[in-house]
N, C-alpha and C. Protein backbone atom coordinates (compact mmCIF):
# COMPACT_ATOMS: atom_id res chain seq x y z
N UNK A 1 -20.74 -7.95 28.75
CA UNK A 1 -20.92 -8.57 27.46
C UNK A 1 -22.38 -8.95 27.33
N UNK A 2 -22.88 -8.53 26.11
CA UNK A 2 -24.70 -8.80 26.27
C UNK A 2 -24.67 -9.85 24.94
N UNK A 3 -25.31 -10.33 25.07
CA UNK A 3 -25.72 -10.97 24.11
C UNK A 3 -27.15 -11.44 23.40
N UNK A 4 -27.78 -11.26 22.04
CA UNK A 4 -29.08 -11.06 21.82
C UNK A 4 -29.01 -12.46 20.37
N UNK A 5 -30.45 -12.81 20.58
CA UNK A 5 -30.78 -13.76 19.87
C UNK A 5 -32.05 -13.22 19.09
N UNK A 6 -31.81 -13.64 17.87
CA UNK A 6 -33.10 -12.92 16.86
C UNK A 6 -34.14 -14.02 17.35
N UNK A 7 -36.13 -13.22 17.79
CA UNK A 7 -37.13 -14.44 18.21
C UNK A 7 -36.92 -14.16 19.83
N UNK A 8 -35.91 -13.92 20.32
CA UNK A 8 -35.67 -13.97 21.90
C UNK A 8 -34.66 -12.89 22.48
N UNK A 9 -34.63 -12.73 23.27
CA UNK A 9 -33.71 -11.87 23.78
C UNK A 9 -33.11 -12.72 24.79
N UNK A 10 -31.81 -12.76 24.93
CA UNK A 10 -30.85 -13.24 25.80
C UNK A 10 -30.36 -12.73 26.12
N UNK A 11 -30.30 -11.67 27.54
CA UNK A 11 -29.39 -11.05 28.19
C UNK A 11 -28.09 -12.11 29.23
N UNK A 12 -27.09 -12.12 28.75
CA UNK A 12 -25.91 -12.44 29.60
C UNK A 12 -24.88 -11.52 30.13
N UNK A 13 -24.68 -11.61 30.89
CA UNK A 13 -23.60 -10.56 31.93
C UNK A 13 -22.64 -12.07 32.08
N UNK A 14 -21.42 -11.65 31.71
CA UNK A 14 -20.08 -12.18 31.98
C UNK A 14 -18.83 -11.61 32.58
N UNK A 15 -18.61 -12.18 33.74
CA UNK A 15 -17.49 -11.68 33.83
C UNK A 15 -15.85 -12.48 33.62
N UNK A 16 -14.84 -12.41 34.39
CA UNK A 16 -13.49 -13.18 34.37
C UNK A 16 -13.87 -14.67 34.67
N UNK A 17 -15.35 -14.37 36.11
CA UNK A 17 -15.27 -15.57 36.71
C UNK A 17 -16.45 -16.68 36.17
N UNK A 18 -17.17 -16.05 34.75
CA UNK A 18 -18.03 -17.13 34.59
C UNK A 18 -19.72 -16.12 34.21
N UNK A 19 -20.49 -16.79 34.02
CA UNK A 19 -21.65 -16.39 33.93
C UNK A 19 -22.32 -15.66 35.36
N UNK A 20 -22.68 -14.34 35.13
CA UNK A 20 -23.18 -13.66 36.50
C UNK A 20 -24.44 -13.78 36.36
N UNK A 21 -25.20 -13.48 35.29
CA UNK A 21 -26.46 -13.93 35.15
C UNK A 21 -27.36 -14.10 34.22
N UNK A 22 -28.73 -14.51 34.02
CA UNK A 22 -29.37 -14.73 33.00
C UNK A 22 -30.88 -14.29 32.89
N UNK A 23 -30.94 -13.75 31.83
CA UNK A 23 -32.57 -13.27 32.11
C UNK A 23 -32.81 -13.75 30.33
N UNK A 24 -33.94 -14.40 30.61
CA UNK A 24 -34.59 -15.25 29.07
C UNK A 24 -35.86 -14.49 28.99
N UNK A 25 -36.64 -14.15 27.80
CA UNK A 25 -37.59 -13.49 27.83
C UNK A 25 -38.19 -13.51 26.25
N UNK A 26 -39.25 -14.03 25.71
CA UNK A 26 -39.81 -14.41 24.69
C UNK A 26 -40.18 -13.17 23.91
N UNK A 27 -39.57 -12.70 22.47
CA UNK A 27 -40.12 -11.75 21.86
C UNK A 27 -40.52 -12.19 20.65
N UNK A 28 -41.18 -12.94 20.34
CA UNK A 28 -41.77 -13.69 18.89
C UNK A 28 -42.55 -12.67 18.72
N UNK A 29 -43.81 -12.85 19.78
CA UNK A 29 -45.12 -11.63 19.56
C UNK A 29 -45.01 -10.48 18.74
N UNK A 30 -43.32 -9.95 19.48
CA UNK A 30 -43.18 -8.56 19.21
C UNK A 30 -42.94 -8.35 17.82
N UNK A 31 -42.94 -9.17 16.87
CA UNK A 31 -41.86 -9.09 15.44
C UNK A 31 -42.75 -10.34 14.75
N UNK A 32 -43.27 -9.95 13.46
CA UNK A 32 -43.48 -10.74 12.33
C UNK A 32 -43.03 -11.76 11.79
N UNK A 33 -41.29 -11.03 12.01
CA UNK A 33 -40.20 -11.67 11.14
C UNK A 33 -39.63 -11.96 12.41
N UNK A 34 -38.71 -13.42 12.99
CA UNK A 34 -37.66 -13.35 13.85
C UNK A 34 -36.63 -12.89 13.32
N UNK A 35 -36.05 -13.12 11.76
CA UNK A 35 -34.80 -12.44 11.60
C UNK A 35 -34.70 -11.58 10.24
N UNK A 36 -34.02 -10.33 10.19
CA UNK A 36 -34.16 -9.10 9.52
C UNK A 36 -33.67 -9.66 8.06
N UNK A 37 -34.72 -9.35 6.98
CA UNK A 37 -33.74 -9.75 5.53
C UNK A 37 -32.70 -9.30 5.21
N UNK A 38 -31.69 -10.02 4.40
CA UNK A 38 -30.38 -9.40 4.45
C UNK A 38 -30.43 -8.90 2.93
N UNK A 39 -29.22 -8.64 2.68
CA UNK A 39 -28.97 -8.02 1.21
C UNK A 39 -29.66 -8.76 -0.06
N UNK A 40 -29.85 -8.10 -0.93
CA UNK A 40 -30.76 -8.87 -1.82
C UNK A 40 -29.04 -10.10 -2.47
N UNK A 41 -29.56 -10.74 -3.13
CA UNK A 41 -29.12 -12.06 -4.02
C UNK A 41 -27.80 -11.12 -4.62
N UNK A 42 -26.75 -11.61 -4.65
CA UNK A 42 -25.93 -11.00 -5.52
C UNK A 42 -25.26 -9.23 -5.37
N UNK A 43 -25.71 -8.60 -4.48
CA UNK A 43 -25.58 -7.58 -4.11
C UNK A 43 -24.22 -7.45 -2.89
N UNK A 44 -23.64 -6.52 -2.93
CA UNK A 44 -22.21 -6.48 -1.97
C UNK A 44 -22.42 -5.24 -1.14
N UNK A 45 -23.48 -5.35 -0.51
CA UNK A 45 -23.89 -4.47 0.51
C UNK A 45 -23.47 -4.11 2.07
N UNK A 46 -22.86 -3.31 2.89
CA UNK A 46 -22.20 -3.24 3.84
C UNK A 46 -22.80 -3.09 5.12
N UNK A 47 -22.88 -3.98 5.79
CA UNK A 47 -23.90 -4.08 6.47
C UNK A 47 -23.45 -2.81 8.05
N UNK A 48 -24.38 -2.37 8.19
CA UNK A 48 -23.87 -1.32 9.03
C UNK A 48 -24.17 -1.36 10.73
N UNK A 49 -23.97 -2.42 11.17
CA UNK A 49 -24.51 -2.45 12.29
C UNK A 49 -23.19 -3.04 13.17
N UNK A 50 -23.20 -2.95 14.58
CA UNK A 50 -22.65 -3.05 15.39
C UNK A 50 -22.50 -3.94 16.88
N UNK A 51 -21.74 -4.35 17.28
CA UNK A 51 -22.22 -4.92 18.62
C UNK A 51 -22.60 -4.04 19.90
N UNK A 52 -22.62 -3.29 19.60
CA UNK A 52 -22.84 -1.63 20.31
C UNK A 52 -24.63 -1.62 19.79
N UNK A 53 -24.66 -1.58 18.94
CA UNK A 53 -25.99 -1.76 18.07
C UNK A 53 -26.81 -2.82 18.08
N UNK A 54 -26.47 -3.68 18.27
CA UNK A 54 -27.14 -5.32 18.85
C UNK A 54 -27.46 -5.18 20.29
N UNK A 55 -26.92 -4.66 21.19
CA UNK A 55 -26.82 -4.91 22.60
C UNK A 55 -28.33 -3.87 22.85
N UNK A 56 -27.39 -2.49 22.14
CA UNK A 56 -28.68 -1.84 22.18
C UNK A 56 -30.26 -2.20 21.96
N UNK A 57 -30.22 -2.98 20.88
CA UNK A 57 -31.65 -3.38 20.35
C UNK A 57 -32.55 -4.38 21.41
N UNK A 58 -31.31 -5.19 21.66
CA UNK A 58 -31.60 -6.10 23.02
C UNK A 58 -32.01 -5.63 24.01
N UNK A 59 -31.25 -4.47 24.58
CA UNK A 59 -32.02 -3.80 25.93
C UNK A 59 -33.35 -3.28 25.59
N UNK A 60 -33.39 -2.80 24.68
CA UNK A 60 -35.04 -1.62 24.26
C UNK A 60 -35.60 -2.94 23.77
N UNK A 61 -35.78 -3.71 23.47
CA UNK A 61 -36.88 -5.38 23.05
C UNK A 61 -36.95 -5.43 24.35
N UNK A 62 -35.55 -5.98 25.13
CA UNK A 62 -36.26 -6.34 26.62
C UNK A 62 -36.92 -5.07 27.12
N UNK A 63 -36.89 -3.87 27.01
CA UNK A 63 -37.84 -3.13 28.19
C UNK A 63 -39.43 -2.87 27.54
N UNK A 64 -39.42 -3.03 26.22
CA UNK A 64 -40.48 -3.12 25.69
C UNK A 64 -41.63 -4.31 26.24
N UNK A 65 -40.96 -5.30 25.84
CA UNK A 65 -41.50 -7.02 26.40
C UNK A 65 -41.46 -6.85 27.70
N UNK A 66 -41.08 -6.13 28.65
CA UNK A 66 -41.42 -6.15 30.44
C UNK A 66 -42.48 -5.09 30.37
N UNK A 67 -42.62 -4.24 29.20
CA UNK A 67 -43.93 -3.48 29.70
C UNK A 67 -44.89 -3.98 29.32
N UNK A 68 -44.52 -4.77 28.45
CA UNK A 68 -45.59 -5.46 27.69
C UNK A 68 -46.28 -6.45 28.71
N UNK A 69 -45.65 -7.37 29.27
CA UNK A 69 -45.92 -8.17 30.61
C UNK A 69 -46.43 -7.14 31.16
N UNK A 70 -46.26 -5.95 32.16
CA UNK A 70 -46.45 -5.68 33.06
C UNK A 70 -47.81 -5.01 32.95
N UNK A 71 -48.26 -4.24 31.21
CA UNK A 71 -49.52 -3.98 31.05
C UNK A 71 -50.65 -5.20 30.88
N UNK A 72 -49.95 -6.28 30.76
CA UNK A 72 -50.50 -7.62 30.54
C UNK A 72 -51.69 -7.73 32.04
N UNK A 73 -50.59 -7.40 32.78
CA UNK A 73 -50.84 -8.06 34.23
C UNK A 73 -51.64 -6.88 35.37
N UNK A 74 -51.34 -5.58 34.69
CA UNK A 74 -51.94 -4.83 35.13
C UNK A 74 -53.41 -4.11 34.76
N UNK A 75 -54.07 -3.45 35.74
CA UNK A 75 -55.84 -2.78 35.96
C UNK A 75 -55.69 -2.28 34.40
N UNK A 76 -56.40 -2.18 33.90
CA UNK A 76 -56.97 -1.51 32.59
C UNK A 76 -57.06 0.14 32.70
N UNK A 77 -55.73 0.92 31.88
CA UNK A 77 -56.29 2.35 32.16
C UNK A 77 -57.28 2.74 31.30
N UNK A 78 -58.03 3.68 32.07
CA UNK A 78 -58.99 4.33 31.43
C UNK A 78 -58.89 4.72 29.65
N UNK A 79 -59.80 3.98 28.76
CA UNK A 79 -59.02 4.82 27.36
C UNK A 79 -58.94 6.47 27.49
N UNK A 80 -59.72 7.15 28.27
CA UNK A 80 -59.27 8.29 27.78
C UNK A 80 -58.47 9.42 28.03
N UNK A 81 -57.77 8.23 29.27
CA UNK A 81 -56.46 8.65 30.06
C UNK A 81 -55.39 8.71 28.98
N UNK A 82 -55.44 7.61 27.88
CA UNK A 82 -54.28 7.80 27.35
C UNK A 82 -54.70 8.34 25.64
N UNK A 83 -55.90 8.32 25.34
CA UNK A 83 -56.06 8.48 23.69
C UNK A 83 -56.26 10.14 23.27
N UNK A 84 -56.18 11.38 24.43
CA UNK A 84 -55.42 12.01 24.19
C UNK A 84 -54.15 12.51 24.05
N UNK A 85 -53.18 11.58 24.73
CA UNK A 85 -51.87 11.60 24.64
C UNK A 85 -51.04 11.03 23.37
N UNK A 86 -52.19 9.47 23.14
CA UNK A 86 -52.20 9.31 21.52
C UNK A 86 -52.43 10.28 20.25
N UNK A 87 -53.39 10.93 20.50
CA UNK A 87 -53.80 11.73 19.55
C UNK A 87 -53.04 13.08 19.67
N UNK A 88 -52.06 13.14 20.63
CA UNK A 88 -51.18 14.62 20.35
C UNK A 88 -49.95 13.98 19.75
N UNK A 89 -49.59 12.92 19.25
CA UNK A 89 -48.38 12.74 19.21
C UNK A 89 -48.15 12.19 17.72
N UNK A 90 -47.36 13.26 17.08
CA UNK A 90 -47.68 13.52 15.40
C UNK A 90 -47.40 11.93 15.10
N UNK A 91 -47.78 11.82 13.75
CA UNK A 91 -47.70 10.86 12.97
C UNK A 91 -46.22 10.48 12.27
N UNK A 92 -45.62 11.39 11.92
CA UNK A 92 -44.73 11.51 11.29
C UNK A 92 -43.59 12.83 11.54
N UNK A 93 -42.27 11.99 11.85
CA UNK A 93 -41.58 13.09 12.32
C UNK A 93 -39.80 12.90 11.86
N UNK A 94 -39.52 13.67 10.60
CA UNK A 94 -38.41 12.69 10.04
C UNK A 94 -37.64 14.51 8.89
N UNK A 95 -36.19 13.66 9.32
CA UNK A 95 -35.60 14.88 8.43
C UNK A 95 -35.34 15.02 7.32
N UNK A 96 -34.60 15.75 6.57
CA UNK A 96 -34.40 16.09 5.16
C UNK A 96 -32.98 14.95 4.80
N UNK A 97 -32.84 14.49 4.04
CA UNK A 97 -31.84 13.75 3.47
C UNK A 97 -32.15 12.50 3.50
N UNK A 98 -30.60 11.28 3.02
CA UNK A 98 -31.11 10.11 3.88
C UNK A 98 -30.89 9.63 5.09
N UNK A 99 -31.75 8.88 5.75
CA UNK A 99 -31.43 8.64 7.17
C UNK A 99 -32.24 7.03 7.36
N UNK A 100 -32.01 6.63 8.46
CA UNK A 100 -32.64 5.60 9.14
C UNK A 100 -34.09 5.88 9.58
N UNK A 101 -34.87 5.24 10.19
CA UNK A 101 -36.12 5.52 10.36
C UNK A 101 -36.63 4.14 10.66
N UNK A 102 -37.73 4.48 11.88
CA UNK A 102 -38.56 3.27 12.49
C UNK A 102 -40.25 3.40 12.27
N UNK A 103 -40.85 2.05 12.18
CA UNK A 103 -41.99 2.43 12.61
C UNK A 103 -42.69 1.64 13.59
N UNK A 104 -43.00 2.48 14.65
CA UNK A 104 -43.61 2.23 15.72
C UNK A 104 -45.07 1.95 16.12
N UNK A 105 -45.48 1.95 16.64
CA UNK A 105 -46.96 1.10 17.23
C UNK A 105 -47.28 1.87 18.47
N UNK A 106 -48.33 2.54 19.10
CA UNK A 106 -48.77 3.13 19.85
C UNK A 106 -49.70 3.13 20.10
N UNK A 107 -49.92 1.95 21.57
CA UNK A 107 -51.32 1.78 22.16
C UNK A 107 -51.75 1.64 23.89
N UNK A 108 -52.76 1.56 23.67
CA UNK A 108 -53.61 1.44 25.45
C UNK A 108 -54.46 0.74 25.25
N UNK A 109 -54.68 0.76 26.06
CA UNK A 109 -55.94 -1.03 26.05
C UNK A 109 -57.10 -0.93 24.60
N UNK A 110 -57.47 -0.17 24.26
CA UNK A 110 -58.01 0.12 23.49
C UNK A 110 -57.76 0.85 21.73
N UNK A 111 -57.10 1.92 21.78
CA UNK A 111 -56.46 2.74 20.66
C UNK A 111 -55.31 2.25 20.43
N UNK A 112 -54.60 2.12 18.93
CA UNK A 112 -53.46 1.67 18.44
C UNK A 112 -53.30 2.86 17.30
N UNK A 113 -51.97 3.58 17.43
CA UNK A 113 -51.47 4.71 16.42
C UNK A 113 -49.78 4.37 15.84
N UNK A 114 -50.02 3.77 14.80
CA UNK A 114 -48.78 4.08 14.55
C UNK A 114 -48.30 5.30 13.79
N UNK A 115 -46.60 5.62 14.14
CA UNK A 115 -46.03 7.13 13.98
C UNK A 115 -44.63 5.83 13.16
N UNK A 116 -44.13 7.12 12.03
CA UNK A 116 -43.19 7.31 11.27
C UNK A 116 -41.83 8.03 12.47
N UNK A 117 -40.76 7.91 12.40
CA UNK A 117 -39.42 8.74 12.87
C UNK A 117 -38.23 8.38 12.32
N UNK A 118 -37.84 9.39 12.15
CA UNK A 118 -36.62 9.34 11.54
C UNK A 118 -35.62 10.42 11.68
N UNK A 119 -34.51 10.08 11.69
CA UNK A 119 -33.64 10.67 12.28
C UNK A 119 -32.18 10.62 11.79
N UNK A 120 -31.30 11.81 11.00
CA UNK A 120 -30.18 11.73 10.35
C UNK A 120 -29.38 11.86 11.00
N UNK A 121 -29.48 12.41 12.60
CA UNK A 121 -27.85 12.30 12.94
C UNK A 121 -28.28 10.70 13.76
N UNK A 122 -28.81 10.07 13.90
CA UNK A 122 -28.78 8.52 14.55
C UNK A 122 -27.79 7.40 13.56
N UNK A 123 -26.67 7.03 14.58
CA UNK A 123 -26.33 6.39 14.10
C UNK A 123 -26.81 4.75 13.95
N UNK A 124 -27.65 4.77 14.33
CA UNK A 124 -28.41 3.15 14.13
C UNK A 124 -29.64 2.86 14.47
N UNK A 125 -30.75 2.25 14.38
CA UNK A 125 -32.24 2.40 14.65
C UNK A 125 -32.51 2.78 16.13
N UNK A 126 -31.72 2.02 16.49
CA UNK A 126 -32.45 1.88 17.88
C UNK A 126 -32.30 3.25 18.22
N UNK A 127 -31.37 4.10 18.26
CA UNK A 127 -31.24 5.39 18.19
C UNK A 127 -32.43 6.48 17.67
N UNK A 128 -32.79 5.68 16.53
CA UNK A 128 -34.24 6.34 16.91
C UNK A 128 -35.45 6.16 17.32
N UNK A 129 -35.55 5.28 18.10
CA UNK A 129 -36.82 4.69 18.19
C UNK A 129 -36.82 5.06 20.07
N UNK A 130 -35.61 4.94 20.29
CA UNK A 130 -35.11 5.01 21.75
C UNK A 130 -36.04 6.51 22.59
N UNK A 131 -36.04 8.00 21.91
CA UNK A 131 -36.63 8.90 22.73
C UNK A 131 -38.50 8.30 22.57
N UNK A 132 -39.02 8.18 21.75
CA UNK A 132 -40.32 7.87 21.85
C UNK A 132 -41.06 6.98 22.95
N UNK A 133 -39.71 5.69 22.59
CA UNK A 133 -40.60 4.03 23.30
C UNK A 133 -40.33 4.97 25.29
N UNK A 134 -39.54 5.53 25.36
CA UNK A 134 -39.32 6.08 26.35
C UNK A 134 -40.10 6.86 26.96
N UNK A 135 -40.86 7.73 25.99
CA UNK A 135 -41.95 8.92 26.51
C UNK A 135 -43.26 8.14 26.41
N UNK A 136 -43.08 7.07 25.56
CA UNK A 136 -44.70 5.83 25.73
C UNK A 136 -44.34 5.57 27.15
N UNK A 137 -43.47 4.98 27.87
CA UNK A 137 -43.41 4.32 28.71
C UNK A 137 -43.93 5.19 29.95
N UNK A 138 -42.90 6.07 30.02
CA UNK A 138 -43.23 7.11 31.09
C UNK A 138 -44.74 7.96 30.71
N UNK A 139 -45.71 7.94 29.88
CA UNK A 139 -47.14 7.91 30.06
C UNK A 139 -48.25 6.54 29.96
N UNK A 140 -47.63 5.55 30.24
CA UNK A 140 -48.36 4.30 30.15
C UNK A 140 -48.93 4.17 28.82
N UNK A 141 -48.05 4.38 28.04
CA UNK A 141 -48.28 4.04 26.81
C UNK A 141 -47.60 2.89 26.23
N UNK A 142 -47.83 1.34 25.46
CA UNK A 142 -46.93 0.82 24.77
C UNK A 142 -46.53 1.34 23.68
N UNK A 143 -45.10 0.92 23.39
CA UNK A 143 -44.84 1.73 22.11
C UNK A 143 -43.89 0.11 21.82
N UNK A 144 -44.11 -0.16 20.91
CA UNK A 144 -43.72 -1.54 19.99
C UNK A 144 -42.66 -1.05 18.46
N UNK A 145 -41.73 -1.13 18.62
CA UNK A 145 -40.83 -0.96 16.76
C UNK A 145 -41.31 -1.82 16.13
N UNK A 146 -41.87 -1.69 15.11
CA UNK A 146 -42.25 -3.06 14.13
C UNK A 146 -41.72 -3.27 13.47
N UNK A 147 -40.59 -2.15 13.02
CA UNK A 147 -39.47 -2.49 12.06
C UNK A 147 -38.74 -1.09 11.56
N UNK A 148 -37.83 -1.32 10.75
CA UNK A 148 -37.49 -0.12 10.38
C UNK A 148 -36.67 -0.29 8.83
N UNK A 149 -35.64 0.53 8.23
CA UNK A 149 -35.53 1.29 7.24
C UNK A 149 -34.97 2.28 6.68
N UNK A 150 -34.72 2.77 5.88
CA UNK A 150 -34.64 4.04 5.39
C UNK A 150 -34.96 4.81 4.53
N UNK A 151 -35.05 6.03 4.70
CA UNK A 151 -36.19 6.94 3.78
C UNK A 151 -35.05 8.32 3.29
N UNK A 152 -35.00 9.02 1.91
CA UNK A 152 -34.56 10.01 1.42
C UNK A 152 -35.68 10.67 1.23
N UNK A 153 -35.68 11.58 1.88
CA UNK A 153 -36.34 12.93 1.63
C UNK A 153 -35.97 14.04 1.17
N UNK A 154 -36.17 14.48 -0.11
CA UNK A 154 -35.63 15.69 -0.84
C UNK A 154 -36.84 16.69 -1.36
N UNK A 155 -36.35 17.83 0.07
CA UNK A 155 -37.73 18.81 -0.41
C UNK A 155 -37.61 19.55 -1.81
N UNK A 156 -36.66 19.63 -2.14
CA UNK A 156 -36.20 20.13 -3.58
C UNK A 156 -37.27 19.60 -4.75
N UNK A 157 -36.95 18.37 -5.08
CA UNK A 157 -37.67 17.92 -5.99
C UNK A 157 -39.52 16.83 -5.23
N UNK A 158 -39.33 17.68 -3.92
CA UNK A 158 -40.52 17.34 -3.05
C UNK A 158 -41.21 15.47 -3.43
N UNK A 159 -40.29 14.85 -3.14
CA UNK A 159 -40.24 13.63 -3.24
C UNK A 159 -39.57 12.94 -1.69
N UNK A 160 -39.91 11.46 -1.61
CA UNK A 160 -39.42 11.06 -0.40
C UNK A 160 -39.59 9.54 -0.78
N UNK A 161 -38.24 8.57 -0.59
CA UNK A 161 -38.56 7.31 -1.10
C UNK A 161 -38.15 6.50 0.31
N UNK A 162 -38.92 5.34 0.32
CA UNK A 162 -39.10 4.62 1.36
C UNK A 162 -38.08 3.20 1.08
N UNK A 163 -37.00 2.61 2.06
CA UNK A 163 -36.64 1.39 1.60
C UNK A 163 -35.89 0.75 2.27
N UNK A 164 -34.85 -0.64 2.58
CA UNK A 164 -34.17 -0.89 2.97
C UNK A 164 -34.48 -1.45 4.32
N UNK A 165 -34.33 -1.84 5.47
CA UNK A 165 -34.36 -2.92 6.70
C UNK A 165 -33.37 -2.16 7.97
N UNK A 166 -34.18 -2.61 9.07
CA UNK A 166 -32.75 -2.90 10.12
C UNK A 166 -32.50 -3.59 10.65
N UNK A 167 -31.44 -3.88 11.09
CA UNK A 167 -30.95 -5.31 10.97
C UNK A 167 -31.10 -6.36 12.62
N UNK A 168 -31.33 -4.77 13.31
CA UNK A 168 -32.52 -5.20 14.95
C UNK A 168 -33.56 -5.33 14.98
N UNK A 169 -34.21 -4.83 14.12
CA UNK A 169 -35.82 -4.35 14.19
C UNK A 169 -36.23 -5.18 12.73
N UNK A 170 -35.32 -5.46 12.20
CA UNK A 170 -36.36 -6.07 10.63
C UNK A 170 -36.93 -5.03 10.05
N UNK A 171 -37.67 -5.59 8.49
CA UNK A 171 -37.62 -4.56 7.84
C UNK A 171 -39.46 -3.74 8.37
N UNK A 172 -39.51 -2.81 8.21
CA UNK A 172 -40.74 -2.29 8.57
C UNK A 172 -41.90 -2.55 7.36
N UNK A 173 -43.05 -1.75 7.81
CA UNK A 173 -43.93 -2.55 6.80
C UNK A 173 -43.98 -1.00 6.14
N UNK A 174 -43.11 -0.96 4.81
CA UNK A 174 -43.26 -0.03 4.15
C UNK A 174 -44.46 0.72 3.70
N UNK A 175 -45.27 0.39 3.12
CA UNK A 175 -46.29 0.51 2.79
C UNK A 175 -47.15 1.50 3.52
N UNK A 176 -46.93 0.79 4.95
CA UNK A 176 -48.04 1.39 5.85
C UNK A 176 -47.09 2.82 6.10
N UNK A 177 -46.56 2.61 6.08
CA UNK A 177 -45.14 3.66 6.20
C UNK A 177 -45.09 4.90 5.01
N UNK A 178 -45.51 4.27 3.74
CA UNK A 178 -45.79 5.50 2.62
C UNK A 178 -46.98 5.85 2.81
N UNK A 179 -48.31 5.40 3.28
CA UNK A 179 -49.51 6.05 3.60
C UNK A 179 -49.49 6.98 4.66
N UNK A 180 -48.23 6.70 5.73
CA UNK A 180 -47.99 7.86 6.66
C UNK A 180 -47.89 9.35 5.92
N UNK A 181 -46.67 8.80 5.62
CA UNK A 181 -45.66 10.03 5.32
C UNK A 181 -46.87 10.70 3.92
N UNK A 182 -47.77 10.12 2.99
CA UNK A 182 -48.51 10.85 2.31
C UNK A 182 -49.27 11.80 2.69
N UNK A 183 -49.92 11.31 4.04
CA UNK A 183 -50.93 11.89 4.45
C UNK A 183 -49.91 13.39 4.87
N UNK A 184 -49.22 12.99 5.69
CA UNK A 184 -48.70 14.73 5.99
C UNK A 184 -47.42 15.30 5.51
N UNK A 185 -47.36 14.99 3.68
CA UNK A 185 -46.58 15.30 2.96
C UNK A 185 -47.49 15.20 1.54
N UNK A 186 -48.89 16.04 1.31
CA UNK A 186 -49.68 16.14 0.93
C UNK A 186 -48.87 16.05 -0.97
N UNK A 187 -48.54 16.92 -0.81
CA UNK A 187 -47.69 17.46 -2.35
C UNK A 187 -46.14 16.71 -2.77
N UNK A 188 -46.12 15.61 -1.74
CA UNK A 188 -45.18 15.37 -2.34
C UNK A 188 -45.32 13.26 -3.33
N UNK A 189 -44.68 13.33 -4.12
CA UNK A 189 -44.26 11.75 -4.55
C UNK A 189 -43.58 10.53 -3.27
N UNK A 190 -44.83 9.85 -2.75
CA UNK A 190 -44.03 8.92 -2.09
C UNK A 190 -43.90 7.40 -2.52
N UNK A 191 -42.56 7.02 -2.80
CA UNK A 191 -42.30 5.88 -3.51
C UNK A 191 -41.53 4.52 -2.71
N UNK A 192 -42.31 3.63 -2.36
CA UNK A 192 -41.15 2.41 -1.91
C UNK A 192 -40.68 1.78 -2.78
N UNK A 193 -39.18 1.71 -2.52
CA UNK A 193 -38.50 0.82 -3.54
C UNK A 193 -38.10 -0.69 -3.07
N UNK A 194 -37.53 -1.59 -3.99
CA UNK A 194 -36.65 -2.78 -3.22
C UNK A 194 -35.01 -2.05 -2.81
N UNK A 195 -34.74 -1.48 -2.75
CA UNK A 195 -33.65 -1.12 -2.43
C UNK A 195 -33.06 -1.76 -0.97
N UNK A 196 -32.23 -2.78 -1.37
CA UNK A 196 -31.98 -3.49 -0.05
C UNK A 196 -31.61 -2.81 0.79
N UNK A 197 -30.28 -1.70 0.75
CA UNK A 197 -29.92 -0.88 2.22
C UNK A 197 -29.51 0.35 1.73
């Protein structure tokens, strides 16, 4: 049984006989917002998330925040050990329809890149954010979710609208998120809406 607190992460392991253990670990830094906006005023919106989906978000915050410590505490790599590995790793990488979508943060002691992803068969953010923060990690890269969302992309009428929150990650910073997706979606209309979910 895991359990997660928006601002903190609280991992608990329970079993028949009681509390097995506890690991406390501060994620304010990591997040703007401690807790994700919910449906707008008056709206009967279904919120789509899970305890499967919470637990998840909890483990990837905590392994994020231990690398985060651990680059804290560790030698300074070389920038240019890692700012070609930054600089191969597209900006934007997201499918046709609607889907969920994160945006991430990508840095080394020096260079910070954030990348767009998105992903229609994921059933919940963390799902997509999960192969990246993974391939940051395993090249000493941080990789931070700053939030996330969802985006319709319809090459048809070559448009793509930006909107909506997740409900682990909070809402992303749209904006910076439509200047992505412009830059390498040259010809198309990119629009953020309020569209709560």
């Amino acid at each position: 049984f895991v359990v997660f607190c928006y601002g903190t992460a609280s991992l608990r392991l329970i079993s028949r006989g009681g509390l097995l253990g506890l690991g406390f670990l501060s994620l304010a830094r990591m997040s703007s917002k401690a807790t994700p906006p919910g449906p707008a005023e008056g709206t009967s919106t279904v919120l789509t998330t899970s305890a499967e989906d919470r637990a998840k978000v909890a483990e990837l915050k905590a392994e994020i925040a231990s690398q985060q410590l651990h680059a804290e505490g560790a030698k300074e790599t070389p920038p240019s050990a890692t700012l070609a590995l930054l600089e191969s790793v597209s900006p934007v990488d997201i499918d046709v329809g609607t889907f969920k979508y994160v945006l991430i943060s990508l840095s080394d002691s020096t260079h910070t890149k954030f990348v767009v992803r998105g992903n229609a068969r994921a059933s919940y953010h963390v799902d997509v954010a999960r192969p990246l923060v993974q391939w940051a990690k395993s090249k000493g890269i941080l990789a931070v979710v700053t939030g996330g969302g969802r985006i319709t992309h319809d090459q048809e009428s070559r448009t793509i609208k930006v909107f909506g929150y997740s409900h682990g990650f909070g809402r992303a910073d749209h904006e910076k998120s439509a200047a992505l997706l412009r830059e390498e979606y040259p010809g198309y209309t990119v629009e953020v809406t309020s569209d709560a979910y």
